[in-house]
N, C-alpha and C. Protein backbone atom coordinates (compact mmCIF):
# COMPACT_ATOMS: atom_id res chain seq x y z
N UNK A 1 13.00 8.95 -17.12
CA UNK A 1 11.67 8.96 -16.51
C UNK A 1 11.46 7.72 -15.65
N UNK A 2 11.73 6.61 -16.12
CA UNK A 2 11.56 5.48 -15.70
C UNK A 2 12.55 5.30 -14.06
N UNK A 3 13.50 5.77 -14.04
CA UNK A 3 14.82 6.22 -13.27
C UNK A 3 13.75 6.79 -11.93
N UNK A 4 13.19 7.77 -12.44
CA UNK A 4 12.57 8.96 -11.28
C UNK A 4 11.10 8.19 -10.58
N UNK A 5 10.40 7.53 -11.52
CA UNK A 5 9.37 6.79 -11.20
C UNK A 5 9.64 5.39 -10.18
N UNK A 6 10.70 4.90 -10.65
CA UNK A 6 10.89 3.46 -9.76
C UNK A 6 11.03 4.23 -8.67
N UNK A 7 12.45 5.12 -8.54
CA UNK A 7 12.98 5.78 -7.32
C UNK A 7 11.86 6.10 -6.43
N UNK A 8 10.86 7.32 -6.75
CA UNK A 8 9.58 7.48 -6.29
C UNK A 8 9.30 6.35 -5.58
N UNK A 9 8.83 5.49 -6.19
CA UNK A 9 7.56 4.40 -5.80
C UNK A 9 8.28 3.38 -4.79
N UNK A 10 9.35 2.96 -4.91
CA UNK A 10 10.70 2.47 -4.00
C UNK A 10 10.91 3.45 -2.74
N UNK A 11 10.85 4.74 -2.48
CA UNK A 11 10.62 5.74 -1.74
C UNK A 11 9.78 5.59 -0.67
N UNK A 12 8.28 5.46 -1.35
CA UNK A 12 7.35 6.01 -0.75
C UNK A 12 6.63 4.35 -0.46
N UNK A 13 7.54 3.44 -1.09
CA UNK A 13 7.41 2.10 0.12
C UNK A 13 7.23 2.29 1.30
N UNK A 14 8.45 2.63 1.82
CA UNK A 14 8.64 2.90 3.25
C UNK A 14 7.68 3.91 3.94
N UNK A 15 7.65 4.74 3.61
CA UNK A 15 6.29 6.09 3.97
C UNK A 15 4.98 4.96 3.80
N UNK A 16 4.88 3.74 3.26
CA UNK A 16 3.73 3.34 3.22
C UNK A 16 3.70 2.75 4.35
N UNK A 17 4.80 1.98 4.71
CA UNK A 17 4.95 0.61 5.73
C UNK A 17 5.15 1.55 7.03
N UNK A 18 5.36 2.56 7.50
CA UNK A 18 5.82 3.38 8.73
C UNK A 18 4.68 4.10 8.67
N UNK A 19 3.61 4.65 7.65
CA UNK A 19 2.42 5.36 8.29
C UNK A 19 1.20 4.39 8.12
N UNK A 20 1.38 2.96 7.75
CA UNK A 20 0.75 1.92 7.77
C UNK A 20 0.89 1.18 9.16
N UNK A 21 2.14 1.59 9.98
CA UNK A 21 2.36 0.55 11.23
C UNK A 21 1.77 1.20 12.06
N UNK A 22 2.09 2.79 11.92
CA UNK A 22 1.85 3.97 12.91
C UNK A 22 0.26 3.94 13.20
N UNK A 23 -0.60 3.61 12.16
CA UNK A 23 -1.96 3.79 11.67
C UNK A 23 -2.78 2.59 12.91
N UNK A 24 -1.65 1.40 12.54
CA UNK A 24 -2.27 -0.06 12.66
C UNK A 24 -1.94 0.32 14.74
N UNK A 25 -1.31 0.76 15.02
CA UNK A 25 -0.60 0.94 16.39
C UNK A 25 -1.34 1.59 16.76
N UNK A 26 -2.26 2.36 16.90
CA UNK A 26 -2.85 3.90 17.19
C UNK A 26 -4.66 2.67 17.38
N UNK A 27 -4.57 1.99 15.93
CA UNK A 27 -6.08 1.73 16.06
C UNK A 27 -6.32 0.35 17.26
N UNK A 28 -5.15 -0.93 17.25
CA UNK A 28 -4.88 -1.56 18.31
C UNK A 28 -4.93 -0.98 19.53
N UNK A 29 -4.02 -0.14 19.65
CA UNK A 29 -4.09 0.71 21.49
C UNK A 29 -5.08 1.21 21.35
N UNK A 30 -5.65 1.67 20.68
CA UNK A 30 -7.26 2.28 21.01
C UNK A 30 -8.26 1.40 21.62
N UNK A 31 -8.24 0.39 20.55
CA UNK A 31 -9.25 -0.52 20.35
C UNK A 31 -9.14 -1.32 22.15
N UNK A 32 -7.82 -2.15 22.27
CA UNK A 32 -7.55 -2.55 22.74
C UNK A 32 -7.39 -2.08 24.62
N UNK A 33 -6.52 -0.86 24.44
CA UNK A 33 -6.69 -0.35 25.77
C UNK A 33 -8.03 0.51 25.60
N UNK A 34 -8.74 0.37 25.29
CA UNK A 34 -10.29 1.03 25.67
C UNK A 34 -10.29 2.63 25.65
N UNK A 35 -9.29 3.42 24.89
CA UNK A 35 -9.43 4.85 24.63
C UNK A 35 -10.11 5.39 23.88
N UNK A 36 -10.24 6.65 23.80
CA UNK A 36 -11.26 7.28 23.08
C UNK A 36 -10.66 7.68 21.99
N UNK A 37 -11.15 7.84 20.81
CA UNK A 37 -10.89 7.69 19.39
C UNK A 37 -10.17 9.60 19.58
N UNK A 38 -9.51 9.98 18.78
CA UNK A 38 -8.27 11.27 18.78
C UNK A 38 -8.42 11.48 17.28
N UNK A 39 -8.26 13.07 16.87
CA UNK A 39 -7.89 13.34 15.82
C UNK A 39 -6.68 12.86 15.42
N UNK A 40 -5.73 12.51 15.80
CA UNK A 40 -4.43 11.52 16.01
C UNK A 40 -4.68 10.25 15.62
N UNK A 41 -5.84 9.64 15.93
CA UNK A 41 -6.07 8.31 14.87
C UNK A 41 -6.71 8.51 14.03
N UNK A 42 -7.39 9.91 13.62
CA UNK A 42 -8.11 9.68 12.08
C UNK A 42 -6.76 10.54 11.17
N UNK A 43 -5.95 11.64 11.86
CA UNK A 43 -4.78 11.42 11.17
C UNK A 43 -3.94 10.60 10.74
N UNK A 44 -3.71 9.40 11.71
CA UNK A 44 -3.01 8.27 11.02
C UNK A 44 -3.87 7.42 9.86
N UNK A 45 -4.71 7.04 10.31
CA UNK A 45 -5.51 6.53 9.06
C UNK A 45 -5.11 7.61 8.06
N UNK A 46 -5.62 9.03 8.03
CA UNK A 46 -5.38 9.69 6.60
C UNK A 46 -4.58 9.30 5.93
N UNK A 47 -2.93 9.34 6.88
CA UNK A 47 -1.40 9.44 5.90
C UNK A 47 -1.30 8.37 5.55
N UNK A 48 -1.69 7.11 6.33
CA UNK A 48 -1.78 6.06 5.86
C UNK A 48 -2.23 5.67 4.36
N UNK A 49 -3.75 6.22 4.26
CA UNK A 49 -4.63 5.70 2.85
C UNK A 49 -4.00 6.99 1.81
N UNK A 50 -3.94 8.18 2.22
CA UNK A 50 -2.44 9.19 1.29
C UNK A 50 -1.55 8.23 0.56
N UNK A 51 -0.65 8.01 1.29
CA UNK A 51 0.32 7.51 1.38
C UNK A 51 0.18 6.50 0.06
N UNK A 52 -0.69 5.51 0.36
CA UNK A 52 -1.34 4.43 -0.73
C UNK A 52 -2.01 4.82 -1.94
N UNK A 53 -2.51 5.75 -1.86
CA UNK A 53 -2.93 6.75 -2.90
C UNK A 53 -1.98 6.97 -4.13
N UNK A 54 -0.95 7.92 -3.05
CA UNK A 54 0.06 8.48 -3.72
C UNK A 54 1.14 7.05 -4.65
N UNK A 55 1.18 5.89 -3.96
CA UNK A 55 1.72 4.80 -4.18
C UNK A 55 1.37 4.19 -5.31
N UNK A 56 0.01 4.34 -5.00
CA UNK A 56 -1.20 3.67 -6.73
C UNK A 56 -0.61 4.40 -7.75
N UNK A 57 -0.51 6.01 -7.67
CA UNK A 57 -0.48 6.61 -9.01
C UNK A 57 1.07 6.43 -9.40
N UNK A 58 2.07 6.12 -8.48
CA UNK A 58 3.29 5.89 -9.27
C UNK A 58 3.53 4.65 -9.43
N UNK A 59 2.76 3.99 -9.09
CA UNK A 59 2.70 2.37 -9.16
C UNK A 59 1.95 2.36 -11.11
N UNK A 60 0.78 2.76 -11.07
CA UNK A 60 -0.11 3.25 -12.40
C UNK A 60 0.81 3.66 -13.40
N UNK A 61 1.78 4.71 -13.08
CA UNK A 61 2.55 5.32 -14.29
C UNK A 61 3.79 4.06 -14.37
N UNK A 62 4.19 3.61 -13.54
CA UNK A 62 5.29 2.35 -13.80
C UNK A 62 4.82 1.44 -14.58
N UNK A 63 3.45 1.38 -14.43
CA UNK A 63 2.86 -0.11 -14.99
C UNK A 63 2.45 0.06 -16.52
N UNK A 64 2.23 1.41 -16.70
CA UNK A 64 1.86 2.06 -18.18
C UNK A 64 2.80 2.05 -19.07
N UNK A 65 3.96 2.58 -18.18
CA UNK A 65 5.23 3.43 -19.18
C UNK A 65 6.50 2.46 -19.00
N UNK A 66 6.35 1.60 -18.18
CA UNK A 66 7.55 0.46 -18.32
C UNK A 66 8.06 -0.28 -19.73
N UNK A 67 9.05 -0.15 -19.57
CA UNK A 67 9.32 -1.09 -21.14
C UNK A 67 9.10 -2.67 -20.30
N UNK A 68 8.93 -2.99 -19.25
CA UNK A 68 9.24 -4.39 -18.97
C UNK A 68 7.32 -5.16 -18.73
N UNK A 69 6.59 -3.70 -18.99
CA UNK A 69 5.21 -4.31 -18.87
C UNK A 69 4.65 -4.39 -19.83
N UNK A 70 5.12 -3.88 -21.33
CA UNK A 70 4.79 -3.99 -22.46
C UNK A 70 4.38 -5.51 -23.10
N UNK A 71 5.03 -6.53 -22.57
CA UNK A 71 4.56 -7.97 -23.22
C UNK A 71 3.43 -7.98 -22.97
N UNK A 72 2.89 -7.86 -21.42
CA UNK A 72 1.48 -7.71 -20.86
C UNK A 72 0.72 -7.61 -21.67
N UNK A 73 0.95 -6.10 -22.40
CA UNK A 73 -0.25 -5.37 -23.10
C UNK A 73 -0.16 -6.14 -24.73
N UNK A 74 1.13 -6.59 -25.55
CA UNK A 74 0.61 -7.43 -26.56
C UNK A 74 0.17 -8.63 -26.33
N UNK A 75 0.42 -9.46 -25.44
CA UNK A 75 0.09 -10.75 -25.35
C UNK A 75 -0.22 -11.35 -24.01
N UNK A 76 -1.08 -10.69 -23.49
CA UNK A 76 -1.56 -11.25 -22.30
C UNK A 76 -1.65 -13.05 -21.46
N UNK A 77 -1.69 -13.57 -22.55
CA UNK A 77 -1.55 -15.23 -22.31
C UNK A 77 0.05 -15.14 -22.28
N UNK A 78 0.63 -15.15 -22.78
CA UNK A 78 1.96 -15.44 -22.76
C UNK A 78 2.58 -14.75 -21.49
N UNK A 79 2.48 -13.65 -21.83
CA UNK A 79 3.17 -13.14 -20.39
C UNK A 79 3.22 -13.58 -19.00
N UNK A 80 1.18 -14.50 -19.13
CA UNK A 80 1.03 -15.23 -18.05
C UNK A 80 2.24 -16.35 -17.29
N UNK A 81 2.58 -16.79 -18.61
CA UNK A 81 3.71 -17.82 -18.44
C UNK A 81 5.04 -17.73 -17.50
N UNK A 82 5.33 -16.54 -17.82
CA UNK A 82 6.38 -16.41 -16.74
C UNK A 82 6.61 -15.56 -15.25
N UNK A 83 6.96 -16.11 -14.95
CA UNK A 83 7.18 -15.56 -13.17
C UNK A 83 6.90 -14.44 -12.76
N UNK A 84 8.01 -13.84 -13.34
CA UNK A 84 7.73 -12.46 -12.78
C UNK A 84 7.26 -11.03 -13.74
N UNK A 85 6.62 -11.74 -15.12
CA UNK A 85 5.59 -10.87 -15.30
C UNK A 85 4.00 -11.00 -14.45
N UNK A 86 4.15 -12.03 -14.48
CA UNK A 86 2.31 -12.37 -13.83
C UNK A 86 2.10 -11.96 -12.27
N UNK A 87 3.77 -12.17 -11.62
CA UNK A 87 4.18 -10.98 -10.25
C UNK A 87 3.36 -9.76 -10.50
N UNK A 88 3.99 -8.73 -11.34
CA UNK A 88 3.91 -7.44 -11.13
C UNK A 88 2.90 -7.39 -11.73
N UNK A 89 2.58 -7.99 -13.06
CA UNK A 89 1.44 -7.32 -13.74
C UNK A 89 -0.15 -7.47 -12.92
N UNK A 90 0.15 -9.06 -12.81
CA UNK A 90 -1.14 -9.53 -11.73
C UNK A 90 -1.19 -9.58 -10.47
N UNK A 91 -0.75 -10.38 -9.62
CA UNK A 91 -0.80 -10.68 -8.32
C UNK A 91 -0.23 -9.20 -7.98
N UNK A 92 0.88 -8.72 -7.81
CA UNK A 92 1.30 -7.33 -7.58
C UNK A 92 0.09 -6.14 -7.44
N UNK A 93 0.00 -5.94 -8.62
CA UNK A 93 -1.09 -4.62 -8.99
C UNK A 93 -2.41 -5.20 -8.77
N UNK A 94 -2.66 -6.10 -8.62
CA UNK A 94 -4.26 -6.55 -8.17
C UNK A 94 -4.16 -6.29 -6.92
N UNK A 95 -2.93 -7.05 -6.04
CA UNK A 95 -3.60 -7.42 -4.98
C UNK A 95 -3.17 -5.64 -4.17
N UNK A 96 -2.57 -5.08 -4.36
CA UNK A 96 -2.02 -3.59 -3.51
C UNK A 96 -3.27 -3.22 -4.14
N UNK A 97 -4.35 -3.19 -4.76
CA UNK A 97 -5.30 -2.28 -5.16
C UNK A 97 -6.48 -3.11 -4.30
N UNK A 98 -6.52 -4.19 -3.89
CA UNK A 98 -7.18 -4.77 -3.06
C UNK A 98 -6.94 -4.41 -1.91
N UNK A 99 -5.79 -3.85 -1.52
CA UNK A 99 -5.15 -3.32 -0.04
C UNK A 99 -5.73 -2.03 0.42
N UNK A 100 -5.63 -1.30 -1.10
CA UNK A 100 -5.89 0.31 -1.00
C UNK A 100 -7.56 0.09 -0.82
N UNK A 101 -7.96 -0.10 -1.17
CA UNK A 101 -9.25 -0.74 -1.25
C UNK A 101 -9.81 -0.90 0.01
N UNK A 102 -9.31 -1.96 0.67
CA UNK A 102 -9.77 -2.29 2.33
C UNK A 102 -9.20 -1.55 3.10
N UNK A 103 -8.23 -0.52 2.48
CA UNK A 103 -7.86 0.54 4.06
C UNK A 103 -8.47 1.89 3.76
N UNK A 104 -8.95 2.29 2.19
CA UNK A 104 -9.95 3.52 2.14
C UNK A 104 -11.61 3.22 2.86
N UNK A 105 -11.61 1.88 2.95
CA UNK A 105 -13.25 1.70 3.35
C UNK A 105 -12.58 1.17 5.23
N UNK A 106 -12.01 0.91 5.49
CA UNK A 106 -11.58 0.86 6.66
C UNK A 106 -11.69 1.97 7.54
N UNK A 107 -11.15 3.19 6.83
CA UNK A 107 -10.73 4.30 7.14
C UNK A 107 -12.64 5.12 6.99
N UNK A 108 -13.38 5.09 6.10
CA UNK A 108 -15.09 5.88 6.06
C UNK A 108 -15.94 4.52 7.07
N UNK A 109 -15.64 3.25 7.39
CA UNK A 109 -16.14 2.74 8.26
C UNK A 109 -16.19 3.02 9.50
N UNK A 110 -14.28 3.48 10.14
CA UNK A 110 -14.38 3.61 11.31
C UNK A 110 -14.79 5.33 11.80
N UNK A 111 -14.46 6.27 10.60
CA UNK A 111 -15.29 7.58 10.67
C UNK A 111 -16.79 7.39 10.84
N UNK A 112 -17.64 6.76 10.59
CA UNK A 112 -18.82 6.89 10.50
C UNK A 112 -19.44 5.71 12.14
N UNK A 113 -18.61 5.18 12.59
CA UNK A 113 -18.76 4.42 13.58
C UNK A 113 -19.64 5.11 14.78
N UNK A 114 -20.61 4.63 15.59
CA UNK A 114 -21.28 5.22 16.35
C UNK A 114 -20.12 5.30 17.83
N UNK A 115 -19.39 4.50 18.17
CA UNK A 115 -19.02 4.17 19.06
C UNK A 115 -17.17 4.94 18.98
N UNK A 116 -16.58 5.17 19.79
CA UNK A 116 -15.03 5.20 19.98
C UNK A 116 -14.06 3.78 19.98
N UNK A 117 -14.71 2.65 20.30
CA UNK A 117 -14.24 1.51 20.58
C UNK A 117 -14.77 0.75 19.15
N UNK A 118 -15.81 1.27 18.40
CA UNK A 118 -15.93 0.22 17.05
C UNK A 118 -15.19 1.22 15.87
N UNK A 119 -14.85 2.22 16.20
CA UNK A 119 -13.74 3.35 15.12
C UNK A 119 -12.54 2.96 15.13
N UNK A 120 -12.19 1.88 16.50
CA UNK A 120 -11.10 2.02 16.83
C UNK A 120 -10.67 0.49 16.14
N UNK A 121 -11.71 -0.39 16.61
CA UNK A 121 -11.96 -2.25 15.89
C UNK A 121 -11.93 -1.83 14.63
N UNK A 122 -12.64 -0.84 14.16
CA UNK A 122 -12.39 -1.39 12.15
C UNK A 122 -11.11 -0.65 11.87
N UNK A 123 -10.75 0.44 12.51
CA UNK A 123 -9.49 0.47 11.67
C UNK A 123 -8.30 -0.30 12.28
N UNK A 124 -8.16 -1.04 12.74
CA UNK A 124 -7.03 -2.05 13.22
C UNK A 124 -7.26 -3.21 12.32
N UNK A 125 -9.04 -3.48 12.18
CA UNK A 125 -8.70 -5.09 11.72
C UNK A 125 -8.80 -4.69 9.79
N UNK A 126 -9.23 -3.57 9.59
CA UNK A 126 -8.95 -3.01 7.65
C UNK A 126 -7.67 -2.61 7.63
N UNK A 127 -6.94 -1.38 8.55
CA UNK A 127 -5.41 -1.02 8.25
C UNK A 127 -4.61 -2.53 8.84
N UNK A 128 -4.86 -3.24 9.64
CA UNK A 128 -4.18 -4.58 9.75
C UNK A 128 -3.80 -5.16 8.29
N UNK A 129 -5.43 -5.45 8.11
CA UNK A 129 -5.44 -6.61 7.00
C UNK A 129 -5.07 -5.76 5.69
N UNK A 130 -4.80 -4.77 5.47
CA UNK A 130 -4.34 -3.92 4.18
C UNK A 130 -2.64 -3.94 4.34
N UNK A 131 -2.38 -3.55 6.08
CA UNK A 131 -0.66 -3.43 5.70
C UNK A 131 -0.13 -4.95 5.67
N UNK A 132 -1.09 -6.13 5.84
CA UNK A 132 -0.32 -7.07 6.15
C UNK A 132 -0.97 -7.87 4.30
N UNK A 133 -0.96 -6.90 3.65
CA UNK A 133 -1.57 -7.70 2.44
C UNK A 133 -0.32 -6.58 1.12
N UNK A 134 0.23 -5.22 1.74
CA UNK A 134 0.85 -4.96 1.73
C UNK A 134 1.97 -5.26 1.80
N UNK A 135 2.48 -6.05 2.69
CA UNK A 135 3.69 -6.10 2.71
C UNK A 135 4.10 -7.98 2.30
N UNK A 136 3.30 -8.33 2.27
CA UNK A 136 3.64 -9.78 1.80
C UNK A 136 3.81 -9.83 -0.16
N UNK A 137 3.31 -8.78 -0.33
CA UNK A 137 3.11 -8.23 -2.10
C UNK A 137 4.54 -6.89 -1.95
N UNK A 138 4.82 -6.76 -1.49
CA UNK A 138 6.13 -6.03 -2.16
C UNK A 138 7.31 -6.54 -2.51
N UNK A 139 7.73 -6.70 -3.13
CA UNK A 139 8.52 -7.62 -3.92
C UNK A 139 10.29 -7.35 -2.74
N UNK A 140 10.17 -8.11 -1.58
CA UNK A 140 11.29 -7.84 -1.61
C UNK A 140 12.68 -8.43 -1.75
N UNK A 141 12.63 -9.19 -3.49
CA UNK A 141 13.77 -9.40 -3.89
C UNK A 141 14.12 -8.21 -4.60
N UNK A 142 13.73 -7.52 -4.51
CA UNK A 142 14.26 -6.06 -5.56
C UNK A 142 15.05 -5.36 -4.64
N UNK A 143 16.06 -4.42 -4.79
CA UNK A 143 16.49 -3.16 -3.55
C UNK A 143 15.60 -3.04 -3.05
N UNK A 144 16.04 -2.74 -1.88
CA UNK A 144 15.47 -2.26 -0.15
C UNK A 144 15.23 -0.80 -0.89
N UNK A 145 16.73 -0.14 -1.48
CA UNK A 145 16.12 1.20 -1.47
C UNK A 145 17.05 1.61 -2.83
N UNK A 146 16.48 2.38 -3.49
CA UNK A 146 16.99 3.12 -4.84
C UNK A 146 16.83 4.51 -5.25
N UNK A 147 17.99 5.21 -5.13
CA UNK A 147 18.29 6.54 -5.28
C UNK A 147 18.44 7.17 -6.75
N UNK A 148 17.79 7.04 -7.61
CA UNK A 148 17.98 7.82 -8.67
C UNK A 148 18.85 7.36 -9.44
N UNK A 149 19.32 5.51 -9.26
CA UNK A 149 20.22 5.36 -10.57
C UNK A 149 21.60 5.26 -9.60
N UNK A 150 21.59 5.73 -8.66
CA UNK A 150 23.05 5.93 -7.38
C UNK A 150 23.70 5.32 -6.59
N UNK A 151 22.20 4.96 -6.32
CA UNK A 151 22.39 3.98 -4.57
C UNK A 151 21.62 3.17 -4.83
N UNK A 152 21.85 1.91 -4.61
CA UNK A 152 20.90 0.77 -4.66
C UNK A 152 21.73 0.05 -3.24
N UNK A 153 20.34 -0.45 -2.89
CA UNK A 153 20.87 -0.82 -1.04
C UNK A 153 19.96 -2.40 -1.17
């Protein structure tokens, strides 16, 4: 189980960071070259905050069902102590839920925007500040990429 869950969530990294750039690219050129807002940028926003969605809940079941997050849950002070529990358990899972967070309200800000050019400003500077809060929190001393136990890259 644990095998299928990392793999997953290691997976759908990348689907985060490529419909997170795609998202952040769409709301810049908008914003920026002065175009009019497209079902094409509230699609990218969607797959984008999807994407993170889908990320939380296998991120959630890793963090539950891990044998390596279990100290966490008996002894919370202690675990603090070392490195890379207080990584994943804290800074990790806090701060990607702080991400998901500022790119789901990013995403009903710039929908509800009166303007094409302020739909276009909040989702560049929320999907900005979410993929770039994103990607400084993914751990990448771990594999780039992991296949089921197979391939580790």
């Amino acid at each position: 189980m644990q095998t299928i869950l990392i793999t997953l969530h290691n997976l759908t990294r990348w689907l985060v960071l490529i419909f997170g750039a795609l998202a952040v690219a769409r709301a810049f050129a908008g914003w920026l070259g002065k175009k009019g807002w497209q079902k094409a940028d509230d699609r990218a926003g969607m797959l984008f905050t999807g994407m993170l969605d889908l990320q939380l809940l296998l991120g959630l079941a890793l963090y539950f069902t891990s044998p390596f997050m279990q100290p966490i849950f008996r002894d919370f002070g202690v675990a603090m102590a070392g490195t890379s529990l207080r990584f994943f358990g804290v800074v990790h899972a806090g701060g990607m839920l702080l991400a998901i967070l500022i790119a789901h309200a990013a995403r009903s800000l710039s929908r509800k925007a009166a303007s094409d050019p302020l739909k276009h400003q909040r989702s560049a500077i929320g999907f900005g500040l979410a993929l770039l809060i994103v990607a400084i929190l993914i751990p990448w001393m771990r594999p780039l990429l992991q296949f089921f136990g197979l391939l580790t890259v």
